[in-house]
C-alpha atoms as a PDB file:
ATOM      1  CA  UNK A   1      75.008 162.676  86.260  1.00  0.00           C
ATOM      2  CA  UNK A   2      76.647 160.857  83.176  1.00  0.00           C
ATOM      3  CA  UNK A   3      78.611 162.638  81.146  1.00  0.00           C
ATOM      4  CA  UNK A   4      78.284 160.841  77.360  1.00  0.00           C
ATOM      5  CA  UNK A   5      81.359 159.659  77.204  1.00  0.00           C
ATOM      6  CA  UNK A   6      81.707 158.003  80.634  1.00  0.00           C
ATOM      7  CA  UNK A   7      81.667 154.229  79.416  1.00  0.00           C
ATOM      8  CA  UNK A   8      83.076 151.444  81.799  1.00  0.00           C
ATOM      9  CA  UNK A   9      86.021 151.374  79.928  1.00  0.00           C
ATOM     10  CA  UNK A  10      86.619 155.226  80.710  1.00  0.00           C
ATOM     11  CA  UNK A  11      85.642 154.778  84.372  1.00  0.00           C
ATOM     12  CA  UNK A  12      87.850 151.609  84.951  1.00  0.00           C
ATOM     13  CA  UNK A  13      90.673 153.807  83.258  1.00  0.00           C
ATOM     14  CA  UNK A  14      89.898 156.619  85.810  1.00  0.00           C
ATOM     15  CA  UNK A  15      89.756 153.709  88.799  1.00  0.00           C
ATOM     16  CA  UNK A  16      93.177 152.569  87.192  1.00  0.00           C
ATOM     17  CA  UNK A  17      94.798 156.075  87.334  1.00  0.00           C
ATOM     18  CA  UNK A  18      94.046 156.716  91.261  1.00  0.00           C
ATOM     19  CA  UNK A  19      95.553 153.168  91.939  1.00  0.00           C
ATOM     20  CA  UNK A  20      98.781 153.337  90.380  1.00  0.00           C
ATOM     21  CA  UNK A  21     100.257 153.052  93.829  1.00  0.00           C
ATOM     22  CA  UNK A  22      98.659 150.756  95.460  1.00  0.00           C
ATOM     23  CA  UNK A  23      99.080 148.082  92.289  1.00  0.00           C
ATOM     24  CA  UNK A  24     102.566 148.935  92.252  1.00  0.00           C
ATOM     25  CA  UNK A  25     102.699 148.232  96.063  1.00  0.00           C
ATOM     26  CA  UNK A  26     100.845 144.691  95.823  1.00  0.00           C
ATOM     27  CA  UNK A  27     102.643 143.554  92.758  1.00  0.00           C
ATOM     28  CA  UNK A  28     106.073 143.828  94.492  1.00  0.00           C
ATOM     29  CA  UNK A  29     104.601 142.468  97.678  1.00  0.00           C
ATOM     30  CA  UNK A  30     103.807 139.216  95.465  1.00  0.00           C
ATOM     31  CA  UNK A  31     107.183 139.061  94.587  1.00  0.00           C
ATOM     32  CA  UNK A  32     108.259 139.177  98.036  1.00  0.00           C
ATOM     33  CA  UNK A  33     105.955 136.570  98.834  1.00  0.00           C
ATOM     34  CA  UNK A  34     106.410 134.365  95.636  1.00  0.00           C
ATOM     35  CA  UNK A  35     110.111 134.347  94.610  1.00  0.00           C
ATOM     36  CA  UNK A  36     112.834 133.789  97.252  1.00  0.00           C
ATOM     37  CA  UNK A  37     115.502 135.156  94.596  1.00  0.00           C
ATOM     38  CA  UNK A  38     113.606 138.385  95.146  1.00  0.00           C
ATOM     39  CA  UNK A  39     113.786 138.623  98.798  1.00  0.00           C
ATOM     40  CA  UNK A  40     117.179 137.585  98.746  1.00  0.00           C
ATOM     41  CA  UNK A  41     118.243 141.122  96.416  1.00  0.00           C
ATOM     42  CA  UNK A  42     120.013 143.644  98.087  1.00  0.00           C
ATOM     43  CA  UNK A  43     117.827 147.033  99.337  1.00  0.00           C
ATOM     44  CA  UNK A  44     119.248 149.110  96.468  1.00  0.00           C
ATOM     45  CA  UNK A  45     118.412 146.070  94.165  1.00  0.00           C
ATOM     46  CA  UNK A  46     115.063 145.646  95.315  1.00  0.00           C
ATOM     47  CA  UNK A  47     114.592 149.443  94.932  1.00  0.00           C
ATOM     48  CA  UNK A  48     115.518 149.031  91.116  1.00  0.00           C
ATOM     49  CA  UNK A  49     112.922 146.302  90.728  1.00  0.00           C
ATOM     50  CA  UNK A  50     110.057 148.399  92.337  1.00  0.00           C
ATOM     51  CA  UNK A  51     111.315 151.504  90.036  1.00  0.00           C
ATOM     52  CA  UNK A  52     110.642 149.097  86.785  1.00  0.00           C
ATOM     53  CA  UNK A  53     107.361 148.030  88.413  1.00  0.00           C
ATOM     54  CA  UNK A  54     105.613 151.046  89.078  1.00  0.00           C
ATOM     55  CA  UNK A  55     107.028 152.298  85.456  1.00  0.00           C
ATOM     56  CA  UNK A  56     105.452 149.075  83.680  1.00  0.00           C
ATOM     57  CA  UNK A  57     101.886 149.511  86.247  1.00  0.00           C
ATOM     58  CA  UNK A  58     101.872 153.724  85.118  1.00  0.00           C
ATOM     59  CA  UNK A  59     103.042 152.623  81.342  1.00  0.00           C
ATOM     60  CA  UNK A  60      99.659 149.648  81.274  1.00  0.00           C
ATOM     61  CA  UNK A  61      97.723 152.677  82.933  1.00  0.00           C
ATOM     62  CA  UNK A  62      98.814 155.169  80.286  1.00  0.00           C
ATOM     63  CA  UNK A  63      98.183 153.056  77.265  1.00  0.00           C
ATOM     64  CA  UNK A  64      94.809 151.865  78.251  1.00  0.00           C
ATOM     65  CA  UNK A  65      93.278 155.689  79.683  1.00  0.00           C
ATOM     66  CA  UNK A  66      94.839 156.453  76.235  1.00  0.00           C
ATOM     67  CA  UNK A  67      92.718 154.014  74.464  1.00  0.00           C
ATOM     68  CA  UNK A  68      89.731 154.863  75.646  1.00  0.00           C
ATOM     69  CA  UNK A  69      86.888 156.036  73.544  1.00  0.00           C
END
């Protein structure tokens, strides 16, 4: 059953919470697909990258479960 304040907005923020991982995970395998500068960074470098990813995919995630009505 629905609870009343269960819009799509609030269930697409719920389906954006559990996937924090796995859009972290695609958006640096684009990177490794799409820019050569990327795939040419050292391990620790490429680490650093990922690290600012997955804060920027968790930081979008935050702000719009936060905005929900």
């Amino acid at each position: 059953m629905a609870r009343s304040e269960d819009t799509p907005r609030t269930r697409a923020a719920r389906s954006l919470l559990r996937s924090t991982g796995a859009l972290s995970t695609a958006a640096t395998a684009r990177m490794d697909a799409d820019f050569p500068w990327f795939r040419e960074l050292s391990a620790e470098e490429r680490s650093w990258v990922s690290m600012i990813v997955q804060a920027g995919v968790r930081g979008f995630v935050e702000w719009y479960a936060a905005a929900s009505p």
